[in-house]
N, C-alpha and C. Protein backbone atom coordinates (compact mmCIF):
# COMPACT_ATOMS: atom_id res chain seq x y z
N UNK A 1 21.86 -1.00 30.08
CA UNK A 1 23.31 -0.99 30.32
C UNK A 1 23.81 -2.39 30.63
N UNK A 2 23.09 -3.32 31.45
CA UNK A 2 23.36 -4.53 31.66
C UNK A 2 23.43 -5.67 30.38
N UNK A 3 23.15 -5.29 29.46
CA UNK A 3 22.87 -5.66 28.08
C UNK A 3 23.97 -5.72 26.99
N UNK A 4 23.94 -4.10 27.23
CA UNK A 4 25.14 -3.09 26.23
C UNK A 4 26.39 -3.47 26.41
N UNK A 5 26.69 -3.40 27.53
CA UNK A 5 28.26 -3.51 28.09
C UNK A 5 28.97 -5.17 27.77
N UNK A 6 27.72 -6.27 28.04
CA UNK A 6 28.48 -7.39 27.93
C UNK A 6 28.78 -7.75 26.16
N UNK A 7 27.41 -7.01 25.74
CA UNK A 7 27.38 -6.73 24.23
C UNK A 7 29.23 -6.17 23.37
N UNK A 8 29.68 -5.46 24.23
CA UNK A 8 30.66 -4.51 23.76
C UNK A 8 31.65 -5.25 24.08
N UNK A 9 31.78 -5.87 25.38
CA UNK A 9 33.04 -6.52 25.44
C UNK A 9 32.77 -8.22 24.57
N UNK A 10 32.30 -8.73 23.91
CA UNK A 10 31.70 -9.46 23.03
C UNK A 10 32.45 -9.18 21.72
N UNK A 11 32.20 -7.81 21.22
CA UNK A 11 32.92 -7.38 20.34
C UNK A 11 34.39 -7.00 20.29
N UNK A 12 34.61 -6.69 21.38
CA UNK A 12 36.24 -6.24 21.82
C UNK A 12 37.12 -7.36 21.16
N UNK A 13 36.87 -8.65 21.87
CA UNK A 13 38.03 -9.98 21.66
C UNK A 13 37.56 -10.70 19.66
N UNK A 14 36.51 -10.23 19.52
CA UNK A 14 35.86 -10.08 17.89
C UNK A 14 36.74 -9.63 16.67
N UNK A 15 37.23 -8.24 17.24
CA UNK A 15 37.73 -7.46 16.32
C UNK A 15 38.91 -7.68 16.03
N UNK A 16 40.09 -7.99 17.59
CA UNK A 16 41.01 -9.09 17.73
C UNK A 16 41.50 -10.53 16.76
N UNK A 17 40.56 -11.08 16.71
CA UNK A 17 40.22 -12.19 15.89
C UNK A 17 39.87 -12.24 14.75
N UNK A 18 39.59 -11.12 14.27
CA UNK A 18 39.22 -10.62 13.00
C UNK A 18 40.74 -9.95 12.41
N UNK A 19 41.38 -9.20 13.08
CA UNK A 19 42.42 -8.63 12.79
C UNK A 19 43.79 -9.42 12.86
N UNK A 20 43.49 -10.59 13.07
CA UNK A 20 44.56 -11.77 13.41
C UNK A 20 44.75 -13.25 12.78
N UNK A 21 43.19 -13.59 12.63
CA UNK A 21 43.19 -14.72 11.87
C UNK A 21 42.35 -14.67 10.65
N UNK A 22 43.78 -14.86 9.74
CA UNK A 22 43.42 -14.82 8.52
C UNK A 22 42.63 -16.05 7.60
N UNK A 23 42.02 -17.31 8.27
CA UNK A 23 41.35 -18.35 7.64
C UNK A 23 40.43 -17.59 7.29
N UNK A 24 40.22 -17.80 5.37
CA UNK A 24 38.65 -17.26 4.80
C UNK A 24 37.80 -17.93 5.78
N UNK A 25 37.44 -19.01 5.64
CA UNK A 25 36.18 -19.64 6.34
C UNK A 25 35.61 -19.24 7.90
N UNK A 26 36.55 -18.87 8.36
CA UNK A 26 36.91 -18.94 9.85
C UNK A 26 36.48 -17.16 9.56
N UNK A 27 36.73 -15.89 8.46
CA UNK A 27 36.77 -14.43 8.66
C UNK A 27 35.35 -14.65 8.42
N UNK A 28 34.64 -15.50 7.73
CA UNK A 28 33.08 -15.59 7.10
C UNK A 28 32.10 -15.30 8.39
N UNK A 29 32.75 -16.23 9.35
CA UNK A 29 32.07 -16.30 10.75
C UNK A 29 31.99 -15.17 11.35
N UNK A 30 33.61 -14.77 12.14
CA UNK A 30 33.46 -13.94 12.17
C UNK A 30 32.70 -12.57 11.81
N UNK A 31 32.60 -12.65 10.57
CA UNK A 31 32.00 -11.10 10.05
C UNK A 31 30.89 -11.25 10.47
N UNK A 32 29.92 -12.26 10.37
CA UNK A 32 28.60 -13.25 10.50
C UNK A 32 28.80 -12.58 12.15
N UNK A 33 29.19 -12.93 13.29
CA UNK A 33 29.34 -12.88 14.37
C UNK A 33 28.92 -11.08 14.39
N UNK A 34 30.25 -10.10 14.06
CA UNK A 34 30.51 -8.94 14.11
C UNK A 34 29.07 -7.92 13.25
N UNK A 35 28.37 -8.36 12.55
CA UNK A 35 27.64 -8.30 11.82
C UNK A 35 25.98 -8.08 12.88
N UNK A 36 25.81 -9.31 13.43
CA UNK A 36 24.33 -9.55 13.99
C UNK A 36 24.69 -8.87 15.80
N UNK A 37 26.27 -9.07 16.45
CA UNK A 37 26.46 -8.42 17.62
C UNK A 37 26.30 -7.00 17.29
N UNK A 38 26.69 -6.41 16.38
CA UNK A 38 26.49 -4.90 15.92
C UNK A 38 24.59 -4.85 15.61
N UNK A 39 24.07 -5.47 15.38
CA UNK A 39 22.66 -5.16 15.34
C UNK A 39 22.15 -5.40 16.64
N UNK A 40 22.26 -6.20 17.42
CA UNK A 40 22.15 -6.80 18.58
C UNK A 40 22.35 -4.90 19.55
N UNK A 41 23.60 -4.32 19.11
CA UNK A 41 24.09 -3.01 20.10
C UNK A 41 23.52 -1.68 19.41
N UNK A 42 22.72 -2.10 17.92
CA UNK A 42 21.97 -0.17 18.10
C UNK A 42 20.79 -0.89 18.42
N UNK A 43 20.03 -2.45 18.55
CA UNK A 43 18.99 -2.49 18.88
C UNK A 43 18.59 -1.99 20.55
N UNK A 44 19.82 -2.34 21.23
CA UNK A 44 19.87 -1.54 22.73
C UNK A 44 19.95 -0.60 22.99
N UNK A 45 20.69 0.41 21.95
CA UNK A 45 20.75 1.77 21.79
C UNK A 45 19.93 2.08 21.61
N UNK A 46 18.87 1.80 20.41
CA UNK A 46 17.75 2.38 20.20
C UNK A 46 16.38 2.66 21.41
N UNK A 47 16.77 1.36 22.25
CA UNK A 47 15.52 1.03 23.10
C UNK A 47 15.99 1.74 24.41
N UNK A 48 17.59 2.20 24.78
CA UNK A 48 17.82 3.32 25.42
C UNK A 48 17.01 4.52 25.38
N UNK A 49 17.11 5.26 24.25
CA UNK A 49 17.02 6.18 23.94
C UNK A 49 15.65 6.65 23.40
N UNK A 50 14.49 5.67 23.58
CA UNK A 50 13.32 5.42 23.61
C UNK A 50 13.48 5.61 25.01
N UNK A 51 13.62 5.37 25.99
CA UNK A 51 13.57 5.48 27.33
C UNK A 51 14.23 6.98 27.79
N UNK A 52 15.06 7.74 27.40
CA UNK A 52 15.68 8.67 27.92
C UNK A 52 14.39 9.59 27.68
N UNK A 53 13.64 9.26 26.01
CA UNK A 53 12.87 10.24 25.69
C UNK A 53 11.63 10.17 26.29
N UNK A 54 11.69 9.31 27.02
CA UNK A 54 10.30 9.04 27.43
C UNK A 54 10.19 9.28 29.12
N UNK A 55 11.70 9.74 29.91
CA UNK A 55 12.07 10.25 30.97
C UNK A 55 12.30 12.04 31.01
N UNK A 56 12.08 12.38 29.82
CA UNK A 56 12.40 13.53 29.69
C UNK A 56 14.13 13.72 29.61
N UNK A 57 14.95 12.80 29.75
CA UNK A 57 16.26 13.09 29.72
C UNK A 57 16.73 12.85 28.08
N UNK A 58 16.47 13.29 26.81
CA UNK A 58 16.66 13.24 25.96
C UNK A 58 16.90 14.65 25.36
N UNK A 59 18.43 15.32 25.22
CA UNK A 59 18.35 16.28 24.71
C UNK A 59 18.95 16.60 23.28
N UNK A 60 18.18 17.39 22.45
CA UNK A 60 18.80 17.48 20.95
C UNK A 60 19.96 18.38 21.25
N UNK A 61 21.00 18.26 20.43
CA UNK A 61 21.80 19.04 20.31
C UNK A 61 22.81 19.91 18.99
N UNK A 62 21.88 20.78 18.87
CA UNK A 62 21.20 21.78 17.59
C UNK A 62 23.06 21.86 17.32
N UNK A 63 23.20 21.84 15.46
CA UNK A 63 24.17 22.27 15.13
C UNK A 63 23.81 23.02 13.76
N UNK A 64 24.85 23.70 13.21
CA UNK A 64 24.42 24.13 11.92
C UNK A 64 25.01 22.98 10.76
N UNK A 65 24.17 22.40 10.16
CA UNK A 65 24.29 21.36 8.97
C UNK A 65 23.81 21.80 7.48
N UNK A 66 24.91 21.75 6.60
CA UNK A 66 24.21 21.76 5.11
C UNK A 66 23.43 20.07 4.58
N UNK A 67 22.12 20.43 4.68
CA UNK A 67 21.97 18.93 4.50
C UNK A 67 21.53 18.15 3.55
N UNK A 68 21.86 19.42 2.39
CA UNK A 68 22.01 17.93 1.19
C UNK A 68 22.93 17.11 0.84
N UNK A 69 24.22 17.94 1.55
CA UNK A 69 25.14 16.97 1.67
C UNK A 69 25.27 15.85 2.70
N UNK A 70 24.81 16.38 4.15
CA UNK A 70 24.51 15.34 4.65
C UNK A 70 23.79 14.21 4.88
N UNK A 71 22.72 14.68 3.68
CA UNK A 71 21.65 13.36 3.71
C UNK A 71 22.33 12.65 1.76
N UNK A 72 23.10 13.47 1.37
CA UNK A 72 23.83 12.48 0.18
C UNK A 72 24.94 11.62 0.94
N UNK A 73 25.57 11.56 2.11
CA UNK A 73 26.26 10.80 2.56
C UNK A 73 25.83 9.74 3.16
N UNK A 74 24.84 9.67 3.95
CA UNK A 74 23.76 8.59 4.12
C UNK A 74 23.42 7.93 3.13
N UNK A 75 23.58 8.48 2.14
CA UNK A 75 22.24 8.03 1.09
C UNK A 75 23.31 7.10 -0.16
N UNK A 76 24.89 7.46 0.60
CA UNK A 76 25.80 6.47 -0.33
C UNK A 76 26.19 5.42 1.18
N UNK A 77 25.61 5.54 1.91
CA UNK A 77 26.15 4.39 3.00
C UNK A 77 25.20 3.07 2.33
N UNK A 78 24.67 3.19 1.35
CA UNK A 78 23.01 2.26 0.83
C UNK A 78 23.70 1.91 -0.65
N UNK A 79 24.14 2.39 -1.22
CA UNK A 79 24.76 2.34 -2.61
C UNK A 79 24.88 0.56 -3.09
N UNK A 80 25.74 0.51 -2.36
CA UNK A 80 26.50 -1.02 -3.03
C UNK A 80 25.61 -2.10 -2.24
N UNK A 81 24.70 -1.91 -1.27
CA UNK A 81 23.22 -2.75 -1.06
C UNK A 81 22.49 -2.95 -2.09
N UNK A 82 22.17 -1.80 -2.40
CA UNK A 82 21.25 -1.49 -3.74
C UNK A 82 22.03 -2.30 -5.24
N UNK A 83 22.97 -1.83 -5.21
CA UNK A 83 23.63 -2.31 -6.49
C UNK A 83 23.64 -3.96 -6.31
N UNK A 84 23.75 -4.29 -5.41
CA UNK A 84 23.90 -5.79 -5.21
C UNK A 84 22.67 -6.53 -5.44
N UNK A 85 21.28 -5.98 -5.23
CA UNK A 85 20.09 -6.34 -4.97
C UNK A 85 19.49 -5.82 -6.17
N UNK A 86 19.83 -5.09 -7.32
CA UNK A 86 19.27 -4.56 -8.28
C UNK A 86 18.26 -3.90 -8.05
N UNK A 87 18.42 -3.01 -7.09
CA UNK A 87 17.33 -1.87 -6.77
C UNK A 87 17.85 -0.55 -7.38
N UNK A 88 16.75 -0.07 -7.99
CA UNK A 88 16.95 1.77 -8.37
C UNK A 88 16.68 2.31 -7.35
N UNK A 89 18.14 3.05 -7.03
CA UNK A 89 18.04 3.53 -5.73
C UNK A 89 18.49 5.19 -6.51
N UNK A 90 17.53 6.23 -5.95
CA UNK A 90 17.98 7.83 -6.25
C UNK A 90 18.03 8.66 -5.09
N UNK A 91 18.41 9.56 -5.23
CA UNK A 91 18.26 10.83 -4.28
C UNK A 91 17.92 12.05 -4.72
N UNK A 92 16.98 12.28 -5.02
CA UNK A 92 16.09 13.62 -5.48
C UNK A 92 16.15 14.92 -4.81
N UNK A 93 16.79 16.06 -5.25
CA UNK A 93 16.96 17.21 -4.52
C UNK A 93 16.84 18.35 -5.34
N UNK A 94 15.39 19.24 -4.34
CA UNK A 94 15.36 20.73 -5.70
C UNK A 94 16.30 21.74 -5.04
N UNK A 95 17.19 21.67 -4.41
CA UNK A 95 18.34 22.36 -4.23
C UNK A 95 19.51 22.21 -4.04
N UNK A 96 20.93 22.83 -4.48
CA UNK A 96 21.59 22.40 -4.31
C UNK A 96 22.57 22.24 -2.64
N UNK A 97 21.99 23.23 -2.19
CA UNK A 97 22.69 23.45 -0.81
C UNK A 97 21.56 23.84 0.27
N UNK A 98 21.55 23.82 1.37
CA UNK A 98 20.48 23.83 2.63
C UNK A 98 20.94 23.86 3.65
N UNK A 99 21.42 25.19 4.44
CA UNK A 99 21.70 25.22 5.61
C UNK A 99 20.98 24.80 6.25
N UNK A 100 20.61 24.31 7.81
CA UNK A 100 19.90 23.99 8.74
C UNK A 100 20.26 24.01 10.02
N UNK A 101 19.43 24.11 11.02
CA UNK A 101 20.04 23.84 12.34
C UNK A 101 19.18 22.74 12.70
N UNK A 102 20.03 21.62 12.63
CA UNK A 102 19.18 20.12 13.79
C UNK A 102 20.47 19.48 14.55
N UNK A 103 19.96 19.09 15.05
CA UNK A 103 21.19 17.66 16.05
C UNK A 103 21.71 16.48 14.38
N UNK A 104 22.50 16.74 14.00
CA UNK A 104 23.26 15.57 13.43
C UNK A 104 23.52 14.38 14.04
N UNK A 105 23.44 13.94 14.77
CA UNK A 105 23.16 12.32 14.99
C UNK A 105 21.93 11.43 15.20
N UNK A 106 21.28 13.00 15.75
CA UNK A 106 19.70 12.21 15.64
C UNK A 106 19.27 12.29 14.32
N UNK A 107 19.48 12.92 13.75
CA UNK A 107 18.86 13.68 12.44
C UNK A 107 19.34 12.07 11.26
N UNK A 108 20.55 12.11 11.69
CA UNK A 108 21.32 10.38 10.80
C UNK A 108 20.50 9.54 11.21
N UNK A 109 19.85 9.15 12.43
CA UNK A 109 19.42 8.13 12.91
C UNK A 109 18.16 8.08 11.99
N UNK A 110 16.95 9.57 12.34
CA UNK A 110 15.75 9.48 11.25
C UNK A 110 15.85 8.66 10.16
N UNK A 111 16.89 9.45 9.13
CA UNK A 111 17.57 9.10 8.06
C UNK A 111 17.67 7.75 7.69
N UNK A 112 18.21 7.49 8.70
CA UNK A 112 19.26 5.74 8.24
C UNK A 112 17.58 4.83 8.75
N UNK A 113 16.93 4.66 10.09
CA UNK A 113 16.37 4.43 10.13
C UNK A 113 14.68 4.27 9.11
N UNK A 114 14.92 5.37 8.41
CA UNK A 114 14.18 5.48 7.24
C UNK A 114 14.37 4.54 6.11
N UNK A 115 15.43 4.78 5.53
CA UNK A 115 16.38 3.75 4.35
C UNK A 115 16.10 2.52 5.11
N UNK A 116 16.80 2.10 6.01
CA UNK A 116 17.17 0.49 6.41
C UNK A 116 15.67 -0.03 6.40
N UNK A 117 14.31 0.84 6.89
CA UNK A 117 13.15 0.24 6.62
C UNK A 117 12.82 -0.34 5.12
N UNK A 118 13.18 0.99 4.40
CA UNK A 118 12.62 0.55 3.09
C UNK A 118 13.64 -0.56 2.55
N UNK A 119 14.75 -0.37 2.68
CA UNK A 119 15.85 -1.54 2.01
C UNK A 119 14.63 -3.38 2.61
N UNK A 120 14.87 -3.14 3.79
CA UNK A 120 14.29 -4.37 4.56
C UNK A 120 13.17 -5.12 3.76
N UNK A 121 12.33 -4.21 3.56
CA UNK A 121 11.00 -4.66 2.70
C UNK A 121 10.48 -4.35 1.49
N UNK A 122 11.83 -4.00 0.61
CA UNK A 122 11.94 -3.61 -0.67
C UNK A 122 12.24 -4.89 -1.14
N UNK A 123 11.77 -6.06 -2.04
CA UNK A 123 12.59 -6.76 -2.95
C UNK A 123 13.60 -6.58 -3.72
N UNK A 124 14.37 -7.37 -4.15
CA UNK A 124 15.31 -7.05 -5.19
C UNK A 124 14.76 -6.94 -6.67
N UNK A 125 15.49 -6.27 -7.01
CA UNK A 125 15.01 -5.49 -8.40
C UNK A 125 13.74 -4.33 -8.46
N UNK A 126 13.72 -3.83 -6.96
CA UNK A 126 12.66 -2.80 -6.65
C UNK A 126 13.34 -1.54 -6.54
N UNK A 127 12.51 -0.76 -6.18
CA UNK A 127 12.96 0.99 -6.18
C UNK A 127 12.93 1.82 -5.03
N UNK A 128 13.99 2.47 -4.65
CA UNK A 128 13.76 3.27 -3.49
C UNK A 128 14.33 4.64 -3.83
N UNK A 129 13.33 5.48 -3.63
CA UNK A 129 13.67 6.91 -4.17
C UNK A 129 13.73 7.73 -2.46
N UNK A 130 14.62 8.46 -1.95
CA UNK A 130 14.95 9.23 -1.41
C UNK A 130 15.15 10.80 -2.16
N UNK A 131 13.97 11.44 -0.95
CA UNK A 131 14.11 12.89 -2.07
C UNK A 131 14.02 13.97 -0.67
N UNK A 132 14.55 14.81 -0.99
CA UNK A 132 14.62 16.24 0.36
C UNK A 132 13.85 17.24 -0.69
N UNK A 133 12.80 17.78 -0.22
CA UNK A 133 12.44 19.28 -0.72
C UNK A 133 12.18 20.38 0.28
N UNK A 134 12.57 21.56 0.42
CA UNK A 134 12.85 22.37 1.12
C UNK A 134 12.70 23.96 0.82
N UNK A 135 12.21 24.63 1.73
CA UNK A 135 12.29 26.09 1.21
C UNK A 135 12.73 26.71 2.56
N UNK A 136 13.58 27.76 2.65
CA UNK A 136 14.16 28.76 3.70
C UNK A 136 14.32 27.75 5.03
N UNK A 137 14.11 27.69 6.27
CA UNK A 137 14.77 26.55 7.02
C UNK A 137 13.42 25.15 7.15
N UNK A 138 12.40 25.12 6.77
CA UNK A 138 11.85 24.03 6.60
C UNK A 138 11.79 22.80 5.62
N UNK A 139 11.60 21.95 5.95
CA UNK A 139 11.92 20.89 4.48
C UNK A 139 11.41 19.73 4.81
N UNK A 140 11.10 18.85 3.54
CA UNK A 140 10.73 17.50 3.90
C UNK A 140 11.67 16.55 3.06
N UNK A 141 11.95 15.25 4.06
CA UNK A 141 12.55 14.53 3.78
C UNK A 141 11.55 13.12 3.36
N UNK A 142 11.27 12.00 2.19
CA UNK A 142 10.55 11.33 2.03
C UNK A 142 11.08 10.11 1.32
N UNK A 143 10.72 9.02 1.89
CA UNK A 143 11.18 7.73 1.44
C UNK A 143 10.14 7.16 0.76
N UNK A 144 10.16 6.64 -0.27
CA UNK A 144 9.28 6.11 -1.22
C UNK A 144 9.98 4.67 -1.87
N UNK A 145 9.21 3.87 -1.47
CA UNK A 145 9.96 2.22 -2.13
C UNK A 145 8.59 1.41 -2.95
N UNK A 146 9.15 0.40 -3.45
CA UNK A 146 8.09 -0.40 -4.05
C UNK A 146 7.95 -1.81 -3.10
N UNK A 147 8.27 -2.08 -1.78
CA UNK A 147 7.83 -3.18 -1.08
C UNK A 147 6.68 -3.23 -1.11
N UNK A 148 6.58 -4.05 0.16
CA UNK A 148 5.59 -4.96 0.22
C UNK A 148 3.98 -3.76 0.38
N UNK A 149 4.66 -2.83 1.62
CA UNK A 149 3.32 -2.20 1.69
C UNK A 149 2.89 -2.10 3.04
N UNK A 150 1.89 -1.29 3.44
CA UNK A 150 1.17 -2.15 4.84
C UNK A 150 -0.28 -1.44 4.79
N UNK A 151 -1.16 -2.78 5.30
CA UNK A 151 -2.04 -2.65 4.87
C UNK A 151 -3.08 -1.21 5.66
N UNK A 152 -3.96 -0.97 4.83
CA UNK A 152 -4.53 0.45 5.29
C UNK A 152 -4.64 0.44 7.14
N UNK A 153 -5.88 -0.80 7.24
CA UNK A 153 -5.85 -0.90 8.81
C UNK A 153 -4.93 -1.31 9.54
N UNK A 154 -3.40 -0.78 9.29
CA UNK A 154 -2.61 -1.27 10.36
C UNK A 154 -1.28 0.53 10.24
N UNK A 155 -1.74 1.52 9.00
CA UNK A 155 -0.77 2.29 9.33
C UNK A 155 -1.03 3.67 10.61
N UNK A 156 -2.01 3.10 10.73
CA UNK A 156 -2.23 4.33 11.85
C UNK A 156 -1.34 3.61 13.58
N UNK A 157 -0.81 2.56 12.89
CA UNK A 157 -0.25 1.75 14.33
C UNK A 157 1.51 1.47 14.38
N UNK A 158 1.96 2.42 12.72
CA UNK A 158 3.38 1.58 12.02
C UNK A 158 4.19 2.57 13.26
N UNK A 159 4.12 3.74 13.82
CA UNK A 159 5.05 4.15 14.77
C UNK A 159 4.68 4.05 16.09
N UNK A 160 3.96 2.89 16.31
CA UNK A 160 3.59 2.95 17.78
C UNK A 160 5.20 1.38 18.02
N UNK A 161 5.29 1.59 19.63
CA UNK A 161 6.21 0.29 20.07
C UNK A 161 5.78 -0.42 20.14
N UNK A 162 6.56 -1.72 19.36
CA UNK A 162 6.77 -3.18 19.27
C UNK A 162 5.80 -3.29 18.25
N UNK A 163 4.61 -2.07 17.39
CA UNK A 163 4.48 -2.74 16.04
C UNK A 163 5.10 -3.11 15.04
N UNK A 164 5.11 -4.51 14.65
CA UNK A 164 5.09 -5.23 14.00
C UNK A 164 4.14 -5.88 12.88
N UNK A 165 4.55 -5.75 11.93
CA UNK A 165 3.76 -5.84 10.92
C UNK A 165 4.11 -7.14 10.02
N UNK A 166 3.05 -7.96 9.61
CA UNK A 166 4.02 -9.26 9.19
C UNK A 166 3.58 -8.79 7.44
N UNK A 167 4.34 -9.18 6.79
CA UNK A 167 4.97 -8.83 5.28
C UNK A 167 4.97 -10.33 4.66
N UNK A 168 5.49 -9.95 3.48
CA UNK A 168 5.49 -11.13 2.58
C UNK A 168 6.71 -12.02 3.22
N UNK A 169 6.86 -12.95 3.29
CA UNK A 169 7.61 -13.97 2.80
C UNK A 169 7.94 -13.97 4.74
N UNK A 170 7.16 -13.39 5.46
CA UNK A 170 7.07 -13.54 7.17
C UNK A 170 8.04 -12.69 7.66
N UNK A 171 8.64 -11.70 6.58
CA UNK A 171 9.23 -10.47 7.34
C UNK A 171 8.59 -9.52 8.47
N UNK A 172 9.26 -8.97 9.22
CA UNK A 172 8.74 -8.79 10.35
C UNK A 172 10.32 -7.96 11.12
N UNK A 173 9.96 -6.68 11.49
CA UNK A 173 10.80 -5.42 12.55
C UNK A 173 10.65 -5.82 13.79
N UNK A 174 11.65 -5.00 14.36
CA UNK A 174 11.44 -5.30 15.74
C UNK A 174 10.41 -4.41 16.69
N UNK A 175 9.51 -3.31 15.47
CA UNK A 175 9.12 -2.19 15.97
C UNK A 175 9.29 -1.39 17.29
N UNK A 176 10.79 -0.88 17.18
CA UNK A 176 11.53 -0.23 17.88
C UNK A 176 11.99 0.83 16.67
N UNK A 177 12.17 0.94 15.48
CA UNK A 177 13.21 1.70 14.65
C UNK A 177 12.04 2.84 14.48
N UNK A 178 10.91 2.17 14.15
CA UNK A 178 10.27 2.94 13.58
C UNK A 178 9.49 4.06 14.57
N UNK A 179 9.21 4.09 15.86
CA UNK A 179 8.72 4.39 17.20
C UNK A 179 9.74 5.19 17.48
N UNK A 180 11.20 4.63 17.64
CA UNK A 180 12.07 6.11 17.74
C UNK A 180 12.49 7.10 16.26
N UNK A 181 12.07 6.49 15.33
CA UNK A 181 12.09 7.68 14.38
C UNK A 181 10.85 8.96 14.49
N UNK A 182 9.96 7.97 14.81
CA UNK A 182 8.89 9.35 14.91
C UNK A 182 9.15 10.31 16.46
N UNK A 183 9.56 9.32 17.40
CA UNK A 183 10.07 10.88 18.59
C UNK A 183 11.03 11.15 18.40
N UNK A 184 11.96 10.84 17.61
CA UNK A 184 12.86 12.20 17.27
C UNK A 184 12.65 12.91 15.71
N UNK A 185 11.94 12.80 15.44
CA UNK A 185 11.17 13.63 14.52
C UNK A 185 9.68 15.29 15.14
N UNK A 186 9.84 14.13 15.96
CA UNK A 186 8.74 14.94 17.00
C UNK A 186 9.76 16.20 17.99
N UNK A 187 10.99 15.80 18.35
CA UNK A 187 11.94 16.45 19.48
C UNK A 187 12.54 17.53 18.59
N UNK A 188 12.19 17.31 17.16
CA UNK A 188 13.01 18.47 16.08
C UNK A 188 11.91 19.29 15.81
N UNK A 189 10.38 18.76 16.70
CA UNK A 189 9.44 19.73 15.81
C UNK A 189 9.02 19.31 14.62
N UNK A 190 8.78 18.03 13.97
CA UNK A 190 8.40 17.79 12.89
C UNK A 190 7.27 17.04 13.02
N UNK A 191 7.07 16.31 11.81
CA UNK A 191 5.61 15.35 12.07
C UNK A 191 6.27 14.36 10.47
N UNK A 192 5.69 13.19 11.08
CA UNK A 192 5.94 12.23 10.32
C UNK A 192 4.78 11.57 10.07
N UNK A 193 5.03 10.94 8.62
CA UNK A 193 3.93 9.61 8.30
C UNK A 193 3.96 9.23 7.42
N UNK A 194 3.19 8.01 7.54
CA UNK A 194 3.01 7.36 6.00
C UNK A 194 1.95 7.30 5.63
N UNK A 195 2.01 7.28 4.37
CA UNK A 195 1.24 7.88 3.13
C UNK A 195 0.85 6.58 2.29
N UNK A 196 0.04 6.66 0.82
CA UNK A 196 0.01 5.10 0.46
C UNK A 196 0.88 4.55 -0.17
N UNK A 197 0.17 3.35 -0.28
CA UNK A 197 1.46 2.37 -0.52
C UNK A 197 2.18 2.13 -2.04
């Protein structure tokens, strides 16, 4: 909280300045600014909420979701990344509709947290296939890219905290995204992993 808050009012007089001064050069910054402070505030969020779950104060809060639509709306928040970077980006689905009951915001977080990995360590002109398959209320959701990879002796460690894995060209997570995707994958009752490369 001591973090978050000065984080937020950071952004407050940001948005101000953004909505006021119209110099291109000067909005470049800005966005640049508004851009890395917004990563800077789900990276605190995230590491919250690693902590709530790890206090036991973390509760899901079950709704009813159709979710091929809600994981096709995610899955166009990535669109014009992809298009920009010349990645084949799909979304594979053997049904057309899927009721469910999960928490929708955690359930986005899995999600997005999933994508933003593979985008991260996907090259350009690579592939990221997003696919849901599902029968009656169970289903799997699976991200498949052509990055870099990780190597055999290090995936039994990719959802533990603060792994970090160094990649081509010295890319490198904050291994926080990936640690709270698997406990709230775990808080829905699921099981996660990766598979080869």
């Amino acid at each position: 909280h001591e973090i978050r808050t000065p984080m937020t009012l950071i952004l407050a007089p940001l948005e101000k300045l953004i909505g006021r001064d119209k110099d291109p050069e000067r909005q470049k910054s800005y966005q640049l600014m508004k851009q890395n402070s917004n990563r800077i505030l789900r990276l605190i969020n995230q590491m919250m909420d690693v902590r709530k779950i790890e206090q036991g104060k973390f509760l899901l809060d079950y709704h009813p979701v159709e979710l091929v639509d809600f994981i096709q709306n995610i899955y166009d928040v990535f669109v014009t990344n992809a298009q920009s970077r010349d990645i084949t980006y799909e979304f594979v689905h053997n049904m057309d509709r899927m009721p469910v009951y999960v928490d929708p915001d955690n359930m986005d977080k899995i999600v997005m947290n999933l994508l933003s990995n593979a985008f991260k360590f996907t090259p350009d002109g690579g592939k990221i296939i997003l696919q849901l398959t599902g029968k009656d209320t169970e289903f799997e959701i699976k991200v498949t890219d052509s990055g870099v990879g990780i190597p055999d002796d290090e995936k039994k460690k990719v959802f533990e905290r603060f792994y970090s894995a160094k990649h081509q060209k010295g890319l490198s997570d904050s291994g926080i995204c990936l640690n709270l995707t698997s406990m709230l994958v775990r808080l829905h009752k699921g099981s996660i992993m990766v598979e080869d490369n």
